[in-house]
C-alpha atoms as a PDB file:
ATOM      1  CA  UNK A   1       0.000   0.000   0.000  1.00  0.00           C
ATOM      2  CA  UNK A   2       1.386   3.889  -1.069  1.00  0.00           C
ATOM      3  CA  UNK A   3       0.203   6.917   0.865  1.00  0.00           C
ATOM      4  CA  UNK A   4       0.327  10.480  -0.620  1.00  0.00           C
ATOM      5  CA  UNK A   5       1.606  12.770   1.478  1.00  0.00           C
ATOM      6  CA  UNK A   6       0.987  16.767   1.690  1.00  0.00           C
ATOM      7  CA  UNK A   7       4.226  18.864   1.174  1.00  0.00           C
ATOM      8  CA  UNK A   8       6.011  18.087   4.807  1.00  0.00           C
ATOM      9  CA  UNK A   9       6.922  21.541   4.473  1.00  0.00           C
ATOM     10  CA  UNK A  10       3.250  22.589   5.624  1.00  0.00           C
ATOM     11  CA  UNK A  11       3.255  24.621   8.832  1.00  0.00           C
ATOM     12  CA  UNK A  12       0.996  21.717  10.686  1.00  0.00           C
ATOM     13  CA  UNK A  13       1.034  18.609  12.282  1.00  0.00           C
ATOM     14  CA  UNK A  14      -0.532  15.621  10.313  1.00  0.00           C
ATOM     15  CA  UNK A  15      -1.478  12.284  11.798  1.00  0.00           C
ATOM     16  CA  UNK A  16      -2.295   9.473   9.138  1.00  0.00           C
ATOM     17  CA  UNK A  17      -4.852   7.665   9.962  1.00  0.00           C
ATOM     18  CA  UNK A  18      -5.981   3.996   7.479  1.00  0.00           C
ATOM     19  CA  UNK A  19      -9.426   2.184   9.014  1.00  0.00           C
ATOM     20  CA  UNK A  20      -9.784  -0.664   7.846  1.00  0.00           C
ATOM     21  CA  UNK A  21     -12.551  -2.882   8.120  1.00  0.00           C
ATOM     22  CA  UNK A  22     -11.247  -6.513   7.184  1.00  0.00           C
ATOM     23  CA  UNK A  23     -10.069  -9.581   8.862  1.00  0.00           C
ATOM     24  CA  UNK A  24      -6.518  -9.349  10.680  1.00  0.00           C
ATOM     25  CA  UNK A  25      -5.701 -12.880  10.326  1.00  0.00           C
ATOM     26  CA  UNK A  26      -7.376 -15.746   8.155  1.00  0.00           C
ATOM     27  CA  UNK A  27      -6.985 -18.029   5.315  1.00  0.00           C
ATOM     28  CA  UNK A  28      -8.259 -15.981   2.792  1.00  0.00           C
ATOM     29  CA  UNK A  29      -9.056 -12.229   2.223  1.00  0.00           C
ATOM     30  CA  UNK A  30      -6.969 -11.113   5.108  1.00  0.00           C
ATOM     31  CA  UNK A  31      -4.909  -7.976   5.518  1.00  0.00           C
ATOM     32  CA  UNK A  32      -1.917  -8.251   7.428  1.00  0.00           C
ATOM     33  CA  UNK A  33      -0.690  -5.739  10.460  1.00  0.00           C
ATOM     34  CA  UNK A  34       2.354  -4.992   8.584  1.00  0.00           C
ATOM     35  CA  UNK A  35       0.906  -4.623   5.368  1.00  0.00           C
ATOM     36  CA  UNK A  36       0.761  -0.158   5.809  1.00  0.00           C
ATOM     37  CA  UNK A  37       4.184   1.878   5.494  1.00  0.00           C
ATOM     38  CA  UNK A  38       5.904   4.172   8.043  1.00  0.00           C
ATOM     39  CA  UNK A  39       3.719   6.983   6.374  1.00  0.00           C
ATOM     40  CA  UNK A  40       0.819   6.104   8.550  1.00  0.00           C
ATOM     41  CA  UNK A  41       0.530   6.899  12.228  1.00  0.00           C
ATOM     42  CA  UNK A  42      -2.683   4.821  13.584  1.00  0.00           C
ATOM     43  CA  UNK A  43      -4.769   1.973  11.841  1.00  0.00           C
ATOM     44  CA  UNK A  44      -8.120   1.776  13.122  1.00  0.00           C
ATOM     45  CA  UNK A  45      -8.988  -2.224  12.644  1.00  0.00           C
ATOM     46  CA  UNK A  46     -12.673  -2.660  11.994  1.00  0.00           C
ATOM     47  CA  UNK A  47     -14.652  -5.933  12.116  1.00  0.00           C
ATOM     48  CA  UNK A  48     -12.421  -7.725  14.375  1.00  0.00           C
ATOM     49  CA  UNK A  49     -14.657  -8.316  17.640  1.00  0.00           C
ATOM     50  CA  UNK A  50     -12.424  -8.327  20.732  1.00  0.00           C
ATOM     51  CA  UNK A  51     -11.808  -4.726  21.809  1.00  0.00           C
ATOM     52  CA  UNK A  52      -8.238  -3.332  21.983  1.00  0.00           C
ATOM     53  CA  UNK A  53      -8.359   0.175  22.736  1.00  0.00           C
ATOM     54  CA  UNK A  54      -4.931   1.418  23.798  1.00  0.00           C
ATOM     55  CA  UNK A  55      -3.120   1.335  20.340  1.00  0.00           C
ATOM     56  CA  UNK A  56      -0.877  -1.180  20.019  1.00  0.00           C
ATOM     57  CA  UNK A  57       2.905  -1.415  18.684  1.00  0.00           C
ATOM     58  CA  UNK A  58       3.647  -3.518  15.383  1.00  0.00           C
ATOM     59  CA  UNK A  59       6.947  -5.027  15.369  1.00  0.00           C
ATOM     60  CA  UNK A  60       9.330  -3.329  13.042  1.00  0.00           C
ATOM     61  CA  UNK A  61       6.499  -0.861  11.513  1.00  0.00           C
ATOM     62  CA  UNK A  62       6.440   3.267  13.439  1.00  0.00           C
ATOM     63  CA  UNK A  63       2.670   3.164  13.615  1.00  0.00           C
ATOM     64  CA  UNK A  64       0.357   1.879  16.270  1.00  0.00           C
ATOM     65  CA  UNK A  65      -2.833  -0.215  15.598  1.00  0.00           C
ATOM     66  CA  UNK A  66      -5.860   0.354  17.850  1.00  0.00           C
ATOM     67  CA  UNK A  67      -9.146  -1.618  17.212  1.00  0.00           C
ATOM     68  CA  UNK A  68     -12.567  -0.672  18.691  1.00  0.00           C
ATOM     69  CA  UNK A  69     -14.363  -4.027  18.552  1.00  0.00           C
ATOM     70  CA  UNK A  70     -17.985  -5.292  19.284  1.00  0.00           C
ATOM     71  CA  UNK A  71     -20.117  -2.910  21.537  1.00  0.00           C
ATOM     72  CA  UNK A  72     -22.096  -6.091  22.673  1.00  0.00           C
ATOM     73  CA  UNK A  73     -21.383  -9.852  22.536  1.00  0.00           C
ATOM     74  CA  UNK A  74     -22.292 -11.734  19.212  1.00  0.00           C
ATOM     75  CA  UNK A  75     -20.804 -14.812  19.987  1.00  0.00           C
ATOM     76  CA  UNK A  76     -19.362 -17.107  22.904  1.00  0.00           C
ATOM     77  CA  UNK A  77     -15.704 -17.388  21.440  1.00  0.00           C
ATOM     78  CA  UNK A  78     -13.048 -15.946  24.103  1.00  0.00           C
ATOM     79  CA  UNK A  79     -12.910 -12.558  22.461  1.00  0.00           C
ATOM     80  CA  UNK A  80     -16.800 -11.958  22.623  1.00  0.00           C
ATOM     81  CA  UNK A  81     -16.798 -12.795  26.220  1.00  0.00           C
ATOM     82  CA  UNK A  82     -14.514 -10.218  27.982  1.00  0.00           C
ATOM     83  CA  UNK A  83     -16.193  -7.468  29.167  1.00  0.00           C
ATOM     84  CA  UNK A  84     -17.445  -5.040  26.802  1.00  0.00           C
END
């Protein structure tokens, strides 16, 4: 994946942000953590279920990965069962 950037010559601070909503780990169709370059700041994971609020480190990548997670149980697997 490429980001454009503004000029970094801009007077402002700028935080890159990618949601995504897509499976972390799988078979098939999944988007690795590692997949986004050092351009981005925060990924916001979507559809996994277990919530992770305090962003996270990825191991040799400079951004952080928080993800928000079910508001309410759907299921009985280990993740859905924590408190939400």
């Amino acid at each position: 994946m490429r980001v454009s950037r503004p000029d970094p010559l801009l007077p402002c601070a700028i935080l890159n942000c990618a949601a995504v909503y897509r499976v972390k780990h799988g078979p098939n169709d999944s988007v690795p953590e590692g997949l986004f370059d050092d351009s981005i700041n925060l990924v916001i994971w979507g559809h996994e279920h277990d919530q992770r609020i305090v962003p996270e480190d990825v191991a040799g990548k400079n951004y952080k990965i928080t993800q928000p997670g079910s508001s309410v149980a759907t299921s009985l697997t280990e993740g859905e069962s924590i408190q939400k």
